[in-house]
Protein backbone atom coordinates (compact mmCIF):
# COMPACT_ATOMS: atom_id res chain seq x y z
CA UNK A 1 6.61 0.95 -43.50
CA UNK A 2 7.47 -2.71 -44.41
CA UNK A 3 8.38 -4.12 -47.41
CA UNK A 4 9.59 -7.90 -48.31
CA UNK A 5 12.74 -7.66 -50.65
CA UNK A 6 15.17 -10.74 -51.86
CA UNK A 7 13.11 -12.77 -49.30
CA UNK A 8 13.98 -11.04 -46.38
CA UNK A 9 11.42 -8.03 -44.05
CA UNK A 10 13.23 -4.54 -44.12
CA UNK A 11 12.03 -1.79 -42.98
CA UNK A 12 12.52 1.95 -41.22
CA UNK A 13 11.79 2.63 -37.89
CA UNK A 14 12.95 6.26 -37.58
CA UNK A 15 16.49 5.09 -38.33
CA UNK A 16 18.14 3.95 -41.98
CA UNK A 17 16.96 0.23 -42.98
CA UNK A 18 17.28 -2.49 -40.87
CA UNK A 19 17.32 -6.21 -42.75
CA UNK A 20 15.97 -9.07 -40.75
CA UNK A 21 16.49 -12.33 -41.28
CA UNK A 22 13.50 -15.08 -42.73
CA UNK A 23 12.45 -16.48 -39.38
CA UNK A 24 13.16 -13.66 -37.53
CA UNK A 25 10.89 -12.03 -40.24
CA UNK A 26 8.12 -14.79 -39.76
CA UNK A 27 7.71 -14.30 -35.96
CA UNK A 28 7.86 -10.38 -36.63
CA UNK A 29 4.61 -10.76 -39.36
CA UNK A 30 2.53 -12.95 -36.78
CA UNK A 31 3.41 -10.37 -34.22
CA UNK A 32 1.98 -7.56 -36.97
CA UNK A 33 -1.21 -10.03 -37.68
CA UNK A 34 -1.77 -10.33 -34.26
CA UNK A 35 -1.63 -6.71 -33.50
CA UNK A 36 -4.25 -6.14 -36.34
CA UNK A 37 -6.65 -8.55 -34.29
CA UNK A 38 -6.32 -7.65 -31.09
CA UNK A 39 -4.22 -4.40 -30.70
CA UNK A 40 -1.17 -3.37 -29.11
CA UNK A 41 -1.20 -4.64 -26.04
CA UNK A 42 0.12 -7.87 -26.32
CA UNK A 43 2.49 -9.60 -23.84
CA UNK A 44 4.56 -12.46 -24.67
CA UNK A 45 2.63 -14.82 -23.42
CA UNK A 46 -0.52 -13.94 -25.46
CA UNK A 47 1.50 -13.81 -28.45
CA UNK A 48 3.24 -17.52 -27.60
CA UNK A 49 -0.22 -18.67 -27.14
CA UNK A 50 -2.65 -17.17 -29.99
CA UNK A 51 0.69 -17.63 -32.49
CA UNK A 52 2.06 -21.51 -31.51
CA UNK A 53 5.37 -19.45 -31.22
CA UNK A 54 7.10 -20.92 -28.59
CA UNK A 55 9.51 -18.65 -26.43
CA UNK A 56 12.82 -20.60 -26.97
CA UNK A 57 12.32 -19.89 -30.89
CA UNK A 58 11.36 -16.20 -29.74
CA UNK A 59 14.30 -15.05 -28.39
CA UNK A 60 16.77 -17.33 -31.20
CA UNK A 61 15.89 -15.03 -33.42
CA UNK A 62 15.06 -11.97 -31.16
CA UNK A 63 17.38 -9.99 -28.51
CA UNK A 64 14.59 -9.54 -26.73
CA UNK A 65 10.42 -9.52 -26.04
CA UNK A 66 10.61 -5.62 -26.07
CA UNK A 67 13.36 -5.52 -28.88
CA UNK A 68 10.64 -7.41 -31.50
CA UNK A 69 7.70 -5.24 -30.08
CA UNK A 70 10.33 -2.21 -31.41
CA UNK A 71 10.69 -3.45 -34.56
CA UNK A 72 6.96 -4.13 -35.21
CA UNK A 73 6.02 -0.56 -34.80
CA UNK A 74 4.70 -0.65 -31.24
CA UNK A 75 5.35 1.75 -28.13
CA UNK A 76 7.25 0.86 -24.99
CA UNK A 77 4.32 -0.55 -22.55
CA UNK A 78 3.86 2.01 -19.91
CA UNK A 79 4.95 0.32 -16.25
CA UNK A 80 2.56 -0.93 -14.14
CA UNK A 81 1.85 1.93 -11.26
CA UNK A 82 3.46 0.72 -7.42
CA UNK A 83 0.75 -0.23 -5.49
CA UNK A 84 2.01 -0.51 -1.48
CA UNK A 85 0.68 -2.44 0.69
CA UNK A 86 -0.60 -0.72 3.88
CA UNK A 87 2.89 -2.25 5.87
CA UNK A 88 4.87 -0.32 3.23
CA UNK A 89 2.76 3.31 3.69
CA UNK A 90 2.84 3.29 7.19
CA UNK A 91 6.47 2.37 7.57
CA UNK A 92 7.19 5.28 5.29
CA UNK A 93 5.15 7.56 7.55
CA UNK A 94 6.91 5.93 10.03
CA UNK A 95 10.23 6.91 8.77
CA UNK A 96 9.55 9.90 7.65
CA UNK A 97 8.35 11.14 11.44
CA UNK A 98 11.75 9.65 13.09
CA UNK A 99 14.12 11.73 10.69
CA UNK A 100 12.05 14.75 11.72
CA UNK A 101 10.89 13.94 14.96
CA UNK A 102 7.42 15.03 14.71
CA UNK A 103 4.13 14.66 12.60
CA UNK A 104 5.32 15.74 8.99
CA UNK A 105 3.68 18.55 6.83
CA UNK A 106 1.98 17.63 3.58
CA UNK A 107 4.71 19.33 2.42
CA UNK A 108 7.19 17.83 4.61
CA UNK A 109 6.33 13.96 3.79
CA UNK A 110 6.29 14.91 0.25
CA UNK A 111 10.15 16.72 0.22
CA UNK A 112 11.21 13.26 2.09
CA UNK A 113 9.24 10.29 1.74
CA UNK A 114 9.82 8.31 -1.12
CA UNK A 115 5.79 8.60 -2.33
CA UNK A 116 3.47 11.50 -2.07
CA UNK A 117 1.39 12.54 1.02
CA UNK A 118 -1.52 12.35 -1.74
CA UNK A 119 -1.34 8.25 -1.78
CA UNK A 120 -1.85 8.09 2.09
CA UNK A 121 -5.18 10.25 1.81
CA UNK A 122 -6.60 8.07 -0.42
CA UNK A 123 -5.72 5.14 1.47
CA UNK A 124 -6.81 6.16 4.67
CA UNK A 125 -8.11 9.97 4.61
CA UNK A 126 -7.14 12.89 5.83
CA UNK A 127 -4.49 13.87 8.13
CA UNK A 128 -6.46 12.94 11.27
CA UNK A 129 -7.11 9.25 9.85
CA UNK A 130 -3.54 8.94 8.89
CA UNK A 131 -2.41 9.37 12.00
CA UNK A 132 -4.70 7.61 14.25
CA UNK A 133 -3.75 4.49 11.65
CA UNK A 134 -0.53 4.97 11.76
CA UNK A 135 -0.55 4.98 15.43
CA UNK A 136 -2.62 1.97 16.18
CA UNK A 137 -0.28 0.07 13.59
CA UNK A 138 2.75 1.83 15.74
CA UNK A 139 1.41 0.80 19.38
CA UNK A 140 2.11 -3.05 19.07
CA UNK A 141 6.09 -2.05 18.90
CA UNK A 142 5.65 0.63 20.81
CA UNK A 143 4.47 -1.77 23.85
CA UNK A 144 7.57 -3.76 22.94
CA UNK A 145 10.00 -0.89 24.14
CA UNK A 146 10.09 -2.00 27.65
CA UNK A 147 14.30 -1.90 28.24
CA UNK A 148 15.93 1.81 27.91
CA UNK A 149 18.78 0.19 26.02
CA UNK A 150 16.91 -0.96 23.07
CA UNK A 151 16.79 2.68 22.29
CA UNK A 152 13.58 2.78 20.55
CA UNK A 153 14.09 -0.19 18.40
CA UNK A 154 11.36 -2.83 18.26
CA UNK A 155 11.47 -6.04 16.03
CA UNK A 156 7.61 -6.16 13.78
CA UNK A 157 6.14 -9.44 12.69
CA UNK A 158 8.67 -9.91 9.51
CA UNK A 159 11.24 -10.21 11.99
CA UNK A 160 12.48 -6.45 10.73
CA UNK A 161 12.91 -3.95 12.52
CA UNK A 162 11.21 -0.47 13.67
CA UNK A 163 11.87 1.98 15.19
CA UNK A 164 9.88 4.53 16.79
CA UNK A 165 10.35 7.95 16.70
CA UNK A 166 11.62 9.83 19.85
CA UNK A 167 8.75 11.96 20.19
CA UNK A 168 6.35 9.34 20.29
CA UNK A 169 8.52 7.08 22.72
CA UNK A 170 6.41 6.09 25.60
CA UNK A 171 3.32 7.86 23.98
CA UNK A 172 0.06 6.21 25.42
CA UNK A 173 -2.11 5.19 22.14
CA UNK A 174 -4.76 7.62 23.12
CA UNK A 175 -2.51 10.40 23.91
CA UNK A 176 -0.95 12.70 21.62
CA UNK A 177 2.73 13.72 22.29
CA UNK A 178 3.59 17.69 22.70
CA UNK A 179 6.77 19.96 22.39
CA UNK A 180 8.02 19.09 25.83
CA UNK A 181 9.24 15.91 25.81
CA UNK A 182 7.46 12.84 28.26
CA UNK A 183 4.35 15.14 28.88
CA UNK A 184 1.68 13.81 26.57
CA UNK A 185 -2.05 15.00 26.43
CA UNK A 186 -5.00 12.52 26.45
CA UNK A 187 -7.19 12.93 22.94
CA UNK A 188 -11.02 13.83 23.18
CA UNK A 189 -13.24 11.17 22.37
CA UNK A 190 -16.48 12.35 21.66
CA UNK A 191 -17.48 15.90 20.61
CA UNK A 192 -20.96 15.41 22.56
CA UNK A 193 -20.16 14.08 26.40
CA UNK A 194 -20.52 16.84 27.65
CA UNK A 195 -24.10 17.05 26.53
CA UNK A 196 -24.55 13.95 27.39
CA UNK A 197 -23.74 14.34 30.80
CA UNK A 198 -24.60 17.58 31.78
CA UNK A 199 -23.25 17.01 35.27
CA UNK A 200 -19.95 16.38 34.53
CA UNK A 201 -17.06 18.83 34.83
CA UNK A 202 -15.72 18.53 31.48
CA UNK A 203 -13.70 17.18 29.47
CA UNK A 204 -9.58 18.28 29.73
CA UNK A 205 -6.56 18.06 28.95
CA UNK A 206 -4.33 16.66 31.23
CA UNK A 207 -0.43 15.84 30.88
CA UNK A 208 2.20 14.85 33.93
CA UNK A 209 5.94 16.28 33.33
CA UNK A 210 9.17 14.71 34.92
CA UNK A 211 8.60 16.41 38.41
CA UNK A 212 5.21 15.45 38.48
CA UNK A 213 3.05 18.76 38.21
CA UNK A 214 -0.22 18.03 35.95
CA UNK A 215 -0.87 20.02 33.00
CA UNK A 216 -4.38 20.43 31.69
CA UNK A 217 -6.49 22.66 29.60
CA UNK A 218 -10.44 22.83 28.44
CA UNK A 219 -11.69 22.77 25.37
CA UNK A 220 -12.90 25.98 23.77
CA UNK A 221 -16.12 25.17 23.93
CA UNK A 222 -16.58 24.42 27.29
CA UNK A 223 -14.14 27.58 28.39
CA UNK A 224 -16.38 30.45 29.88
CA UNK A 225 -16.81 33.20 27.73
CA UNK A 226 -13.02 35.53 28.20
CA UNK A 227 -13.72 39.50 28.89
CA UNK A 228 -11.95 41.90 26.55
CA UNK A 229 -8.85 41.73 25.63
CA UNK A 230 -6.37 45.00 26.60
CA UNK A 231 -3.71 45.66 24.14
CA UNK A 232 -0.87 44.61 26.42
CA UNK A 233 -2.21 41.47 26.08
CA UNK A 234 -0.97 38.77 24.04
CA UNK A 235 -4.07 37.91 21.38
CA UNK A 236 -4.60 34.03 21.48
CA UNK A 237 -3.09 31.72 18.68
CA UNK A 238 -6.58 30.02 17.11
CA UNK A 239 -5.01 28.67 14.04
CA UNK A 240 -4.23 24.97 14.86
CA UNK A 241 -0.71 23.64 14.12
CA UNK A 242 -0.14 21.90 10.40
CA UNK A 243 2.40 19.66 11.49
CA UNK A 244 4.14 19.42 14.29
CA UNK A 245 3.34 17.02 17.53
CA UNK A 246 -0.44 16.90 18.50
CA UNK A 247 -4.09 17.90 18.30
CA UNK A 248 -3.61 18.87 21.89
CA UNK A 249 -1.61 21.62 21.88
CA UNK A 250 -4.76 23.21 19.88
CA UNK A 251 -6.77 24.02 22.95
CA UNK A 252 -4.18 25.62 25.28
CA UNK A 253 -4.69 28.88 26.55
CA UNK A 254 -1.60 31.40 26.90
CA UNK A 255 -0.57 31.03 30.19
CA UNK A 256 -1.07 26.52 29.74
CA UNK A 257 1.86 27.40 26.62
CA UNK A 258 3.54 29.88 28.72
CA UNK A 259 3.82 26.39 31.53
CA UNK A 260 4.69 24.29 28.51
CA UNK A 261 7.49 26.80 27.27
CA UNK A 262 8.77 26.68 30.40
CA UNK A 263 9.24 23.55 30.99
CA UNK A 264 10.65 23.27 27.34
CA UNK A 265 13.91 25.81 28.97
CA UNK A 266 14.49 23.58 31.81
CA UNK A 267 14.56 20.54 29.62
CA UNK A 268 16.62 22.22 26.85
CA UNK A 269 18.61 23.88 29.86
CA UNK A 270 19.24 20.17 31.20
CA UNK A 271 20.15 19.21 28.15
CA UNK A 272 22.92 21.57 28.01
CA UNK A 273 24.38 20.66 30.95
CA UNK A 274 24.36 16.90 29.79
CA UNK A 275 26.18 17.80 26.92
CA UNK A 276 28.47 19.96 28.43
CA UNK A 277 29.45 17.62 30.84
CA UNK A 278 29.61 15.09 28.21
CA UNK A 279 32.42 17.06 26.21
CA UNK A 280 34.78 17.75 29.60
C-alpha cells in the first residue's frame, strides 16, 4: 500500500518503509495512473510517451527502468523467448554431430546441445527432415573440402568457420554415411519405382570401401521371401537404429553387416598399427 505523508510517497513493498523523494514520487504516481489504464505491461518507452516524462528526468530520480517498475508494485517482465534463426539450429546440429561423430539421439542432442531436440522438430519435422536439412545446408562446405590439410574445416558465407564432422567427410549429399568409415550408401528415392518400372532390377544399396569391393543390399520389400529360420541361426535385427550414422544400414541382411564388421576390424586394425607406429 501507498500512502503520501509530510509530502513525500512511502510505502512497503515486502520490506520495512521506503521514503521517496517528491519528484521521484511524481514519476512513480503517473507510472501507477498509467498502470490503472492500460495494465502492467508497460515499457519505458510507452510510459515516456503517454506520460511527457522524458527519460533523462527518469533515471535522475530513478536507479533504474526496472528499479521504478519495483517500487510501483509490478512483476519483473518475463524475457522474451530465443528465437534462432535456421543458421543458428543447424550449426548446433552441426556441432553437436562433430563432438560425437555421428547422427545424435533425441536424447543425445538434448544432454549436449545448448537447445532442445524439441525446437528442431518444430522447425523442420521429424528426425528424417532434420537431417536431410541439415545436410543440404552442410553440402555447400562440404564441396569446399577439396585439400586433405584443411582437415575438415570450411569457411560459410559469414566468413566463419565450419567444420564438418568426420563421419560425414566426403559424404555424397544423397548418400548416407555408415560405421565403416569412406563406404557410404546411396538413399532411396521413391518408395514406388519399382512399381513403376516393373522391369527393373531393383532398387539397392550400394557402397565402395578403400580396396574397391562394392557393397550393396535390397530393400525388404523387394527381398524374396527367406525360408525358416534354424536356431543356430542368428535372428535378423528389424528394429532400425535411433541414432547413429544412416538410414542405410536399416536394410542389411546378416551376412551384408557381417562384410561391414569386417571391414570395420581391418580399419580399426590399421588404425592400430598407425598409432603404434606413431608412439615408437
Amino acid at each position: 500500500m501507498w500512502k503520501i505523508a509530510n509530502g513525500t510517497l512511502e510505502g512497503t513493498i515486502s520490506r520495512p518503509e521506503i521514503a521517496v523523494k517528491p519528484k521521484a514520487a511524481e514519476i512513480l504516481r503517473s507510472l501507477r495512473k498509467l498502470v490503472e489504464r492500460l495494465g502492467p505491461e508497460i515499457s519505458l518507452q510507452r510510459f515516456t510517451r503517454e506520460t511527457g516524462i522524458s527519460t533523462t528526468k527518469v533515471f535522475a530520480h530513478w536507479q533504474s527502468w526496472s528499479h521504478l517498475r519495483r517500487y510501483a508494485g509490478l512483476k519483473r517482465r518475463a524475457p522474451m523467448p530465443k528465437i534462432y534463426t535456421d543458421e543458428e539450429l543447424l550449426r548446433e546440429m552441426n556441432r553437436v554431430c562433430g563432438e560425437i561423430n555421428h547422427y545424435p539421439t533425441r536424447s543425445e542432442f538434448d544432454r549436449l546441445a545448448r537447445l532442445k531436440w524439441q525446437t528442431l522438430e518444430r522447425r523442420f519435422g521429424p528426425k528424417e527432415q532434420i537431417i536431410r536439412v541439415y545436410r543440404e545446408w552442410l553440402h555447400p562446405h562440404q564441396a569446399g573440402l577439396s585439400k586433405p590439410e584443411s582437415e575438415g574445416i570450411a569457411e560459410a558465407k559469414d566468413g566463419s568457420r565450419i567444420e564438418v564432422p568426420e563421419f560425414l567427410r566426403g559424404c555424397p549429399l544423397d548418400h548416407e554415411p555408415t560405421m565403416i568409415p569412406g563406404l557410404f550408401l546411396p538413399v532411396f528415392t521413391s518408395p514406388t519405382t519399382s512399381k513403376e518400372q516393373p522391369g527393373s532390377p531393383g532398387r539397392g544399396l550400394q557402397g565402395h570401401t578403400s580396396k574397391g569391393g562394392l557393397v550393396s543390399a535390397v530393400p525388404e520389400d523387394e527381398r524374396p521371401r527367406p525360408g525358416p529360420v534354424g536356431q543356430s541361426q542368428p535372428p535378423v535385427d528389424r528394429e532400425p537404429r535411433r541414432g547413429g550414422y544412416g538410414r542405410g544400414e536399416f536394410f542389411l541382411t546378416p551376412e551384408e553387416r557381417q562384410q561391414l564388421l569386417k571391414l570395420l576390424r581391418e580399419h580399426e586394425a590399421k588404425k592400430a598399427v598407425e598409432e603404434g607406429l606413431a608412439e615408437s
